[in-house]
Protein backbone atom coordinates (compact mmCIF):
# COMPACT_ATOMS: atom_id res chain seq x y z
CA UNK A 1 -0.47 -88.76 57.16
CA UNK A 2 -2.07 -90.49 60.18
CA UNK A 3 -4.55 -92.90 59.96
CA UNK A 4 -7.89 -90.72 60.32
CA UNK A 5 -9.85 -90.21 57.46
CA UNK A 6 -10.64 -86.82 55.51
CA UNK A 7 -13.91 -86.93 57.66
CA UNK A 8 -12.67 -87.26 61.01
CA UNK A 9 -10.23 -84.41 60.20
CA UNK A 10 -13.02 -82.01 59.19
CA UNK A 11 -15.32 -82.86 62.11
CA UNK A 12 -12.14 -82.75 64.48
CA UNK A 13 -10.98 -79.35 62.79
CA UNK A 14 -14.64 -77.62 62.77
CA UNK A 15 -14.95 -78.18 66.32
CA UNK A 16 -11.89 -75.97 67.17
CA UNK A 17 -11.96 -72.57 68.47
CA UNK A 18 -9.51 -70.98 66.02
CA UNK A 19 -10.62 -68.05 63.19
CA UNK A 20 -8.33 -68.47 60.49
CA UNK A 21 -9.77 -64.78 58.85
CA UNK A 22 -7.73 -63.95 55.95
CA UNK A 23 -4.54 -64.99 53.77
CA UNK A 24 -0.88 -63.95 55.25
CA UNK A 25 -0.86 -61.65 51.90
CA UNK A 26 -2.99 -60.84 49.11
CA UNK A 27 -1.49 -59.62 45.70
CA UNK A 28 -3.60 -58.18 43.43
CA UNK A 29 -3.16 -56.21 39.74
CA UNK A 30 -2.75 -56.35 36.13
CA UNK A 31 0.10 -58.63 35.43
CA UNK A 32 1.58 -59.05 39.06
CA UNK A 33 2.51 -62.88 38.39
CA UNK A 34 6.23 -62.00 38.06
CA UNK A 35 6.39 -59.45 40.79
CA UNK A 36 5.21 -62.37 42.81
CA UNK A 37 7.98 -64.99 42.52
CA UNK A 38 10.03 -63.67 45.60
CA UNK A 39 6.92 -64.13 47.44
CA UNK A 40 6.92 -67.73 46.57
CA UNK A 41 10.74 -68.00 47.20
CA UNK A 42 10.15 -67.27 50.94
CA UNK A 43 7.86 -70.12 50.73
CA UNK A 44 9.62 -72.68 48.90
CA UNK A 45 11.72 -73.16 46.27
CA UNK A 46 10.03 -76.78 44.65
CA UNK A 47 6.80 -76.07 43.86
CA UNK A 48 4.06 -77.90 43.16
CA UNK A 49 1.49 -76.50 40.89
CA UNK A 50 -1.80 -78.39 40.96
CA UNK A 51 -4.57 -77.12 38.19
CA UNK A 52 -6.63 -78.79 35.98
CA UNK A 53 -5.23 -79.84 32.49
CA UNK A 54 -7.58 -77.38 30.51
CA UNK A 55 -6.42 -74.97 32.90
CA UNK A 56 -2.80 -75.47 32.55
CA UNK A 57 -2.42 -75.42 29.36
CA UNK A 58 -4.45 -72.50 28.66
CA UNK A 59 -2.59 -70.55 31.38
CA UNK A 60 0.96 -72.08 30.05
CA UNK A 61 1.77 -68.26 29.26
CA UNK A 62 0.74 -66.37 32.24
CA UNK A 63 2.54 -68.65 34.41
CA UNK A 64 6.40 -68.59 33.07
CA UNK A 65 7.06 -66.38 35.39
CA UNK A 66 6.97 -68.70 37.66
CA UNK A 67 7.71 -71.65 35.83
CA UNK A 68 10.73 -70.11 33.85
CA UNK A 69 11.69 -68.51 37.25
CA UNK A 70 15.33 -69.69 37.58
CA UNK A 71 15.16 -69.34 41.54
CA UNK A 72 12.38 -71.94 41.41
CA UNK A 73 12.52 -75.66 40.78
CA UNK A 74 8.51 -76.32 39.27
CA UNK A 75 6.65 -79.21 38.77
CA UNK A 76 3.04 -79.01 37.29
CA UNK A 77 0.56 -81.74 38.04
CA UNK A 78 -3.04 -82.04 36.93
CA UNK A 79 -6.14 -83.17 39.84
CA UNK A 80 -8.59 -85.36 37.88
CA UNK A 81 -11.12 -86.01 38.11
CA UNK A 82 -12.15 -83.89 41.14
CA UNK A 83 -11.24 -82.61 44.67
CA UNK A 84 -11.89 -86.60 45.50
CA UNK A 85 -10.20 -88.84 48.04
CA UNK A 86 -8.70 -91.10 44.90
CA UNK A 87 -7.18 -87.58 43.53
CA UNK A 88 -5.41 -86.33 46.84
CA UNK A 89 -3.85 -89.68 47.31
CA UNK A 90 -2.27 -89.27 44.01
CA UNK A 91 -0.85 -85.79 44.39
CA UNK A 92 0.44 -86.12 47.82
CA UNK A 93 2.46 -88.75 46.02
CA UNK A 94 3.54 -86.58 43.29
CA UNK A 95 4.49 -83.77 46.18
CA UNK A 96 6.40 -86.64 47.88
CA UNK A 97 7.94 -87.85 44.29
CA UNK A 98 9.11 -83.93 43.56
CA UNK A 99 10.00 -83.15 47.28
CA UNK A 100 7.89 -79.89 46.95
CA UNK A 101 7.92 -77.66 49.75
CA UNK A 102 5.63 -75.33 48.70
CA UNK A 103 2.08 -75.79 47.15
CA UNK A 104 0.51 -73.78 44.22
CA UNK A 105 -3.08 -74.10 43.39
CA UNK A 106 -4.23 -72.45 39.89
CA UNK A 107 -7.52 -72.82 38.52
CA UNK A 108 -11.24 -72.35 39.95
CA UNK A 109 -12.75 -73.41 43.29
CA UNK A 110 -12.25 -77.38 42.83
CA UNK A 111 -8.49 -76.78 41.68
CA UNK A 112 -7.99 -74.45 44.87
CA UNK A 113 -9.57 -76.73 47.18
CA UNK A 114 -8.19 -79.60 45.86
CA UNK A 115 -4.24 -77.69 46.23
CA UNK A 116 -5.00 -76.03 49.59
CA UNK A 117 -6.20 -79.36 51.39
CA UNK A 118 -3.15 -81.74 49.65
CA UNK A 119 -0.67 -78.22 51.45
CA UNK A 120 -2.94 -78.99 54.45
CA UNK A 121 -1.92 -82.96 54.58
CA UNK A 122 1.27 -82.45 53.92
CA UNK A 123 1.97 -79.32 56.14
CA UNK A 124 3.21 -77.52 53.74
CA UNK A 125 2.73 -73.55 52.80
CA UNK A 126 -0.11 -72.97 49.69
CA UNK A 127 -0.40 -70.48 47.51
CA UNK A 128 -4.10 -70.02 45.44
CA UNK A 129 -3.74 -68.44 42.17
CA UNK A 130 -7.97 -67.54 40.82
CA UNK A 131 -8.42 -68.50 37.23
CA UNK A 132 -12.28 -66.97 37.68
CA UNK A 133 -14.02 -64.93 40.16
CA UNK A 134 -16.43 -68.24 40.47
CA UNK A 135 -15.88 -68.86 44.45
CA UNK A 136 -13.88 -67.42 47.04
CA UNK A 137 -12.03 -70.36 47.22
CA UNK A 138 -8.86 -68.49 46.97
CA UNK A 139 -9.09 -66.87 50.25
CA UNK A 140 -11.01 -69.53 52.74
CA UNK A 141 -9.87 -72.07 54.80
CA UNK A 142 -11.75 -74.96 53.91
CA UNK A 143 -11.98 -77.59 51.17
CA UNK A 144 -14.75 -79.24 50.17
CA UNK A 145 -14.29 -82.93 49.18
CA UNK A 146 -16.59 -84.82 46.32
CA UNK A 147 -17.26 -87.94 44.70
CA UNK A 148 -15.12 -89.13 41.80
CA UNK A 149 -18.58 -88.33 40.09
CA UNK A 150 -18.77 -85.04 41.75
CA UNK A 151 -21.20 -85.49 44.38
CA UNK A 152 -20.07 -83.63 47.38
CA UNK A 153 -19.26 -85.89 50.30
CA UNK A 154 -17.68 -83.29 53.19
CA UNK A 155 -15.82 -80.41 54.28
CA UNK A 156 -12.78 -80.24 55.59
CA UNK A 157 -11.96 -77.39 57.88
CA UNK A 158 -8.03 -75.85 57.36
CA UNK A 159 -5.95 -75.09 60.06
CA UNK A 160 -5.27 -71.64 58.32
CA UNK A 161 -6.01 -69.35 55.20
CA UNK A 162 -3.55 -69.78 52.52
CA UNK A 163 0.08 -68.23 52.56
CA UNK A 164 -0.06 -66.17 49.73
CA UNK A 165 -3.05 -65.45 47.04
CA UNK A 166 -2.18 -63.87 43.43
CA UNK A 167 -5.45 -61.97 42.12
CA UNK A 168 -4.39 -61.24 38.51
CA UNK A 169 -7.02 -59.56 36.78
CA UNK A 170 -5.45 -59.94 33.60
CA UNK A 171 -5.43 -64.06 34.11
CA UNK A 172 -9.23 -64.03 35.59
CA UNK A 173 -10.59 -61.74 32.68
CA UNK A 174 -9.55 -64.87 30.27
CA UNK A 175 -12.28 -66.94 32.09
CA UNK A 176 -16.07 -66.90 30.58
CA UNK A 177 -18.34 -64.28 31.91
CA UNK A 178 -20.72 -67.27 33.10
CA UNK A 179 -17.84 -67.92 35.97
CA UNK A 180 -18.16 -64.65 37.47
CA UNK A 181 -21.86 -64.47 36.70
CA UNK A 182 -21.71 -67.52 39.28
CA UNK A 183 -19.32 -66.08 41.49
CA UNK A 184 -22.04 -63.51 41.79
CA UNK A 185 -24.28 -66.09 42.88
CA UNK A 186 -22.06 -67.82 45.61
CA UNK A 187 -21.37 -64.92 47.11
CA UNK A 188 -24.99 -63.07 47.28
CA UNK A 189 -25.56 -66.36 49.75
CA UNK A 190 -23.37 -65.14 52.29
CA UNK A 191 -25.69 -62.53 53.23
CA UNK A 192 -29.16 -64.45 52.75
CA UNK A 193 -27.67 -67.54 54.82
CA UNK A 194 -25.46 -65.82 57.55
CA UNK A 195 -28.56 -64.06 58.23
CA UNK A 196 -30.71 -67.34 59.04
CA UNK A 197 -27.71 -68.50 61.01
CA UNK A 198 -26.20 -65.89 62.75
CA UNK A 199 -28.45 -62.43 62.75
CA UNK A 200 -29.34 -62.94 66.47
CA UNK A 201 -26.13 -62.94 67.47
CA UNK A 202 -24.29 -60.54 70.19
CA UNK A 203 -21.03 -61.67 69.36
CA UNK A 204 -18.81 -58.62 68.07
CA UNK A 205 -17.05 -60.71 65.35
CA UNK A 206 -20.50 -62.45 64.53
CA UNK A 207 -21.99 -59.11 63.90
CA UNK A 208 -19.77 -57.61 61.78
CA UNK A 209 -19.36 -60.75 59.35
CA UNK A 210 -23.17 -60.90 58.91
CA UNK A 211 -23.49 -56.57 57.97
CA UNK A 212 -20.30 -57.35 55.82
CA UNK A 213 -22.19 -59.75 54.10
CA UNK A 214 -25.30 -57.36 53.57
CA UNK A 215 -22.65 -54.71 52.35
CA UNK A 216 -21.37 -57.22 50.16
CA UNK A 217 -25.03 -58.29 48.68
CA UNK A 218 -25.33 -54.48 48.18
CA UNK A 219 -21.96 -54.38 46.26
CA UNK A 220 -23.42 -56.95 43.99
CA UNK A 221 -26.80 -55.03 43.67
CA UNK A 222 -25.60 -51.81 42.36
CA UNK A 223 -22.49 -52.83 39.97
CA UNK A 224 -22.88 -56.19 38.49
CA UNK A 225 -25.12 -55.36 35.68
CA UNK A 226 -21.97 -52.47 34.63
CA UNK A 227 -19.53 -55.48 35.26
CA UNK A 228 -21.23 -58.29 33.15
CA UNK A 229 -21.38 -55.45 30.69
CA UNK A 230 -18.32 -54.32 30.88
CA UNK A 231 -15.54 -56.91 31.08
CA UNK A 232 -12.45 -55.44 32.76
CA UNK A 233 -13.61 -52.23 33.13
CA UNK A 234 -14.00 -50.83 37.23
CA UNK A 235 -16.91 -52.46 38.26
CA UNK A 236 -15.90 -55.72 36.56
CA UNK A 237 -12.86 -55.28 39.09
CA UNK A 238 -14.46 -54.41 41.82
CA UNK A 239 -17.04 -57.46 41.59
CA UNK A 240 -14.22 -59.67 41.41
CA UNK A 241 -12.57 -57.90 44.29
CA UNK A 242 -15.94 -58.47 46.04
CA UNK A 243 -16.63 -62.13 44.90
CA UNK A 244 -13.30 -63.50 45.55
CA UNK A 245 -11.91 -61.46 48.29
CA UNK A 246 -14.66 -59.84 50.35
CA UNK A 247 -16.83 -62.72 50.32
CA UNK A 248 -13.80 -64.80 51.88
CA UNK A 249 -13.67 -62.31 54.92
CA UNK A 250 -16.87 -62.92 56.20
CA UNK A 251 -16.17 -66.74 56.51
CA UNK A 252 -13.06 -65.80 57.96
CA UNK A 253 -14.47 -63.42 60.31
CA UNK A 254 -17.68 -65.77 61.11
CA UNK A 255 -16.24 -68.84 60.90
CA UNK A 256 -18.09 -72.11 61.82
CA UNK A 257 -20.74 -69.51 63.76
CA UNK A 258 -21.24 -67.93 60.82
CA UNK A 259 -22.26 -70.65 58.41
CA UNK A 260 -24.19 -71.78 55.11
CA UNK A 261 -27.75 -72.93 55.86
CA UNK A 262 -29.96 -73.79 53.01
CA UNK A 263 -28.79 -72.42 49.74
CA UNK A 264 -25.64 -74.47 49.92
CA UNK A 265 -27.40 -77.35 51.37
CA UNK A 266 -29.53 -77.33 47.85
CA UNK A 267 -26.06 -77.48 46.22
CA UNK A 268 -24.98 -80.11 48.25
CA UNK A 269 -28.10 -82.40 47.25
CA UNK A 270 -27.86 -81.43 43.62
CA UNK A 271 -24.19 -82.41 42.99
CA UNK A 272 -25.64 -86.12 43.77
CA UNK A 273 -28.18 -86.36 40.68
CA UNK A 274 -26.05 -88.08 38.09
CA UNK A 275 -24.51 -86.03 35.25
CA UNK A 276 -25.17 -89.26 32.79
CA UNK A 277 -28.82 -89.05 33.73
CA UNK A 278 -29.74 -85.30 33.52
CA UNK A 279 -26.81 -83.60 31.27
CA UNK A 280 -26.51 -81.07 33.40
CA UNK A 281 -23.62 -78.63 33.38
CA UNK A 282 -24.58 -76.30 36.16
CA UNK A 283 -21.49 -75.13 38.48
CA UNK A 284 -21.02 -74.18 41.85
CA UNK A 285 -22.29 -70.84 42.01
CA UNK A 286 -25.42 -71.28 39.75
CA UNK A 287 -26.55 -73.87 41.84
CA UNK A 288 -26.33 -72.13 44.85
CA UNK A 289 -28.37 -68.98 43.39
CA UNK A 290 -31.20 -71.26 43.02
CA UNK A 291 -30.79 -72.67 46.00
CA UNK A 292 -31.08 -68.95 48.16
CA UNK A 293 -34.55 -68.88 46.14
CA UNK A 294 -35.68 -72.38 47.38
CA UNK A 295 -34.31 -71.33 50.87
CA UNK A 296 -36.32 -67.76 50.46
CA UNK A 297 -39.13 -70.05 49.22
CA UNK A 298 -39.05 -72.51 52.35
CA UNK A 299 -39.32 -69.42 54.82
CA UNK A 300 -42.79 -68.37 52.36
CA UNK A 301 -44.23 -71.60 52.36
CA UNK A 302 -44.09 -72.80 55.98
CA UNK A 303 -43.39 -69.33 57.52
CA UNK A 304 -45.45 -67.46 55.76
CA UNK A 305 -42.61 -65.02 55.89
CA UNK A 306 -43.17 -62.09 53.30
CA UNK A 307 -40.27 -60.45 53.71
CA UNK A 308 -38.85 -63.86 52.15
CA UNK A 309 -41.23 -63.57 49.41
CA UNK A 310 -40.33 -60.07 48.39
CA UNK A 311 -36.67 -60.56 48.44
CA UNK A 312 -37.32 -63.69 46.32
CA UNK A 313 -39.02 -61.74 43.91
CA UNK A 314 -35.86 -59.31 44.07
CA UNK A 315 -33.76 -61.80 43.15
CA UNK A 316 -35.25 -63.35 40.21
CA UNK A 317 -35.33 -59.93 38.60
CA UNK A 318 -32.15 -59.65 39.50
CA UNK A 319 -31.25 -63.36 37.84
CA UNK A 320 -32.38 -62.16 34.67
CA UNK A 321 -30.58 -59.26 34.48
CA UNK A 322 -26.98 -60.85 35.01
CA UNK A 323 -28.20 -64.87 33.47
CA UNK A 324 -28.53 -66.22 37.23
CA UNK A 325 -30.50 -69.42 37.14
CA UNK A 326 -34.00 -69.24 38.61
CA UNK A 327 -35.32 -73.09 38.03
CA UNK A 328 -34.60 -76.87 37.52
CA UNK A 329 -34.38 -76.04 34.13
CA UNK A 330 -32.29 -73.12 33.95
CA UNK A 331 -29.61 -75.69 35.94
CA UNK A 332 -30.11 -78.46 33.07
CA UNK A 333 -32.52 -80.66 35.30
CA UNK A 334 -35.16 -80.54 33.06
CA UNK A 335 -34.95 -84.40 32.69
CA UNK A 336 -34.67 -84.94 36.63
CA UNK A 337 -36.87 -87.14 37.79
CA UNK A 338 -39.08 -87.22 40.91
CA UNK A 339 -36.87 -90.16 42.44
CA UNK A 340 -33.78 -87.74 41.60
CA UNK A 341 -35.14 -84.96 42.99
CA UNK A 342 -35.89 -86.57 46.68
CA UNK A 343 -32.72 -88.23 46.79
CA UNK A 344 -31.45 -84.66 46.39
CA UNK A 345 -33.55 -83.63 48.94
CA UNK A 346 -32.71 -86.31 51.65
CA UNK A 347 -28.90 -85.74 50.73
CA UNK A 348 -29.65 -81.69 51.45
CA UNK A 349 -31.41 -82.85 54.93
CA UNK A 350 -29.22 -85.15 55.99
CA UNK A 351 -28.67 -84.97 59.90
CA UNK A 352 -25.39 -82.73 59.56
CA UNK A 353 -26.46 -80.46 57.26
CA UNK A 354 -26.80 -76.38 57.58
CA UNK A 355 -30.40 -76.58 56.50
CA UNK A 356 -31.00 -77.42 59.86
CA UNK A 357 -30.24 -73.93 60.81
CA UNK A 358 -32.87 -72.65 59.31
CA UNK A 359 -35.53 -71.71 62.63
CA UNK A 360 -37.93 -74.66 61.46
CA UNK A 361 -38.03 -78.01 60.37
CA UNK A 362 -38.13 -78.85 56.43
CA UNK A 363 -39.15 -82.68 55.15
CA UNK A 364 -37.74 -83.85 51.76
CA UNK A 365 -41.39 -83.26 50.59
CA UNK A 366 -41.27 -79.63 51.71
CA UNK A 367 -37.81 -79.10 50.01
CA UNK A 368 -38.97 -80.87 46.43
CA UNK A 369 -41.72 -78.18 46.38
CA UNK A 370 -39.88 -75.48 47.09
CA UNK A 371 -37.19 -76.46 44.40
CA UNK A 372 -39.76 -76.92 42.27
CA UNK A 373 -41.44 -73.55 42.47
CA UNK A 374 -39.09 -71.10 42.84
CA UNK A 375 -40.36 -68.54 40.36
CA UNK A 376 -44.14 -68.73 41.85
CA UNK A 377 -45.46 -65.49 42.27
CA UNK A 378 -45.82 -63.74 45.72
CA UNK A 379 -49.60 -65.88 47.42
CA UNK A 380 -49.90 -64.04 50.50
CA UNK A 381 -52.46 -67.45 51.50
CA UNK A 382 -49.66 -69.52 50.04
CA UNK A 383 -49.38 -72.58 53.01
CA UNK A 384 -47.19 -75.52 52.46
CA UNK A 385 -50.91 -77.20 52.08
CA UNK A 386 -51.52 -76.45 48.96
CA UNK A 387 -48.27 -77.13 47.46
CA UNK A 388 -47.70 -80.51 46.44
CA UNK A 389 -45.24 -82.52 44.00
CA UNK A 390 -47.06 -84.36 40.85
CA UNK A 391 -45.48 -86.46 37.81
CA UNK A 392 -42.15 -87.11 37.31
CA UNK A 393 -41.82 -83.87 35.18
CA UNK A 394 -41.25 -81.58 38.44
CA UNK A 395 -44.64 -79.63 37.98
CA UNK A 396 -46.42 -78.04 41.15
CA UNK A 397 -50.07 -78.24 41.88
CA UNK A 398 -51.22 -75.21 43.61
């Protein structure tokens, strides 16, 4: 691998003028696995798979197709502890080690990123296999790199979609509903952020990934209450269809004009209040459905945008109907304290982040308040003013 880092790679690679929209093929069905492994031949024939252990194991039976497969030559290998720098180092060595030619990510967004960015390093085809509809991780091309603690440090930028992604319906039903109650959440922030970032824009492509993202929130409006209800039934399929697939095209499509702005940025922030010190347990999705309510809340406060403040008020209503989280709490940051919550902040603001696409500036203060307030009801004299940060319990003064 050359000598750059991860970092230079992902600033180089987001600079380019390249849409990488969509996979080379998408599978997708009740039990395809085995129709699949001729697929993977024309790929490779060593593969690596890279999951996590829990993951593995638990999947052991859906994937002997492919690891009985006698036209295959499989090696299975675990990332731990997360899509870090420490863990990529180790399983490009266990691709060199096995002589893999192809790459096979199973598992949820960490596992996929982790798989499609050690394929990236080494040049090699990928192939994502989605354990949960929890991100459209599957389908993008980009990887997101974090902390051996999980804090998220960077993106990195792909040079293409993967070669081949396996939607099994059968293998992402055995997930918990809470992963593609998340999913949910991830993917209603494509519409709510590439609408900050890109709604102006005359660009063909541009516009049709941002009203692909509104048709996608709408998706999510009328059937995920029958899906969460109804666990493999249609609209269960057709939410996953829409979390993991559709939501994918419109980063494709977009691309880096087409981008995450606040919601994500929240995320971002929140990964780097320590586990140890809060208990949290919050994943990827839930924490980015809170943060589209403290980016809905930041256009309230120092817009005085109502629009904002209905479609908050939309969404928490919405929350409760599916179990979206709507505050600290709900995210298992009851015991966060004010110190955690600004160093959140300043990680959200930092001087490359998408917040800053948002058509105003935001200070750490600003931010705190609006995480902390996210279920206030609609002021229409509400100013950033009269909102203001007290204790260390996370309580606002209004």
């Amino acid at each position: 691998m050359p000598n750059e880092s991860l970092a230079e790679l992902s600033t180089q690679t987001s600079s380019s003028l390249f849409l990488a929209v969509a996979p080379a093929r998408v599978i997708r069905g009740s039990q395809v696995l085995a129709a699949t492994v001729d697929e993977i031949t024309r790929l490779g024939k060593r593969p690596l798979i890279i999951g996590g252990k829990h993951t593995l194991t638990t999947t052991e039976e859906f994937l002997q197709p492919l690891t009985k497969a006698k036209a295959l030559h499989v090696e299975q290998v675990y990332y731990s502890p997360d899509c870090s720098e420490a863990s990529l180092l180790s399983l490009r060595n266990a691709a060199s080690q096995h002589k893999a030619d192809v790459i096979i990510g199973v598992g949820g967004g960490k596992a996929l990123d982790t798989a499609k960015l050690v394929a990236y390093q080494l040049d090699l085809p990928v192939v994502t296999i989605p354990t949960s509809a929890a991100t459209c991780a599957a389908w993008t091309a980009l990887s997101n790199v974090y902390s051996d603690d999980g804090a998220f440090l960077y993106d990195v930028g792909l040079s293409r979609c993967p070669d081949l992604l396996i939607l099994d319906y059968d293998l992402v039903q055995t997930a918990p509903q809470r992963t593609l109650v998340a999913g949910i959440g991830d993917a209603l922030a494509k519409w709510y952020e590439a609408s900050v970032s890109s709604g102006s824009s005359e660009q063909s492509i541009i516009i049709a990934a941002v009203q692909q993202a509104r048709v996608l929130r709408d998706i999510l409006f009328q059937k995920s209450v029958a899906a969460v209800n109804e666990p493999g039934g249609t609209a269960w399929r057709e939410v996953v269809d829409a979390s993991v697939l559709l939501a994918g095209v419109i980063g494709g499509l977009g691309g880096a004009q087409c981008r995450t702005v606040a919601a994500h940025a929240v995320h971002n922030g929140l990964t780097h209040i320590s586990k140890h010190a809060t208990g949290h347990h919050s994943i990827h999705g839930e924490k980015v459905a809170f943060g589209i309510l403290v980016q809905l809340r930041l256009e309230e406060m120092i817009q005085g945008n109502q629009l904002a403040a209905a479609a908050r008020q939309q969404l928490l209503k919405f929350y409760l109907e599916i179990g979206l989280p709507r505050t600290l709490d709900d995210l298992g940051y009851c015991d966060a304290t004010i110190k955690q919550l600004h160093l959140a902040a300043e990680i959200a603001l930092n001087p490359k982040s998408d917040i800053h696409r948002l058509p105003f500036k935001v200070s750490p203060e600003q931010l705190m308040a609006a995480m902390v307030s996210t279920t206030a009801p609609i002021d229409t004299k509400d100013t950033m003013n009269r909102v203001s940060v007290r204790g260390l319990s996370g309580e606002v003064e209004e």
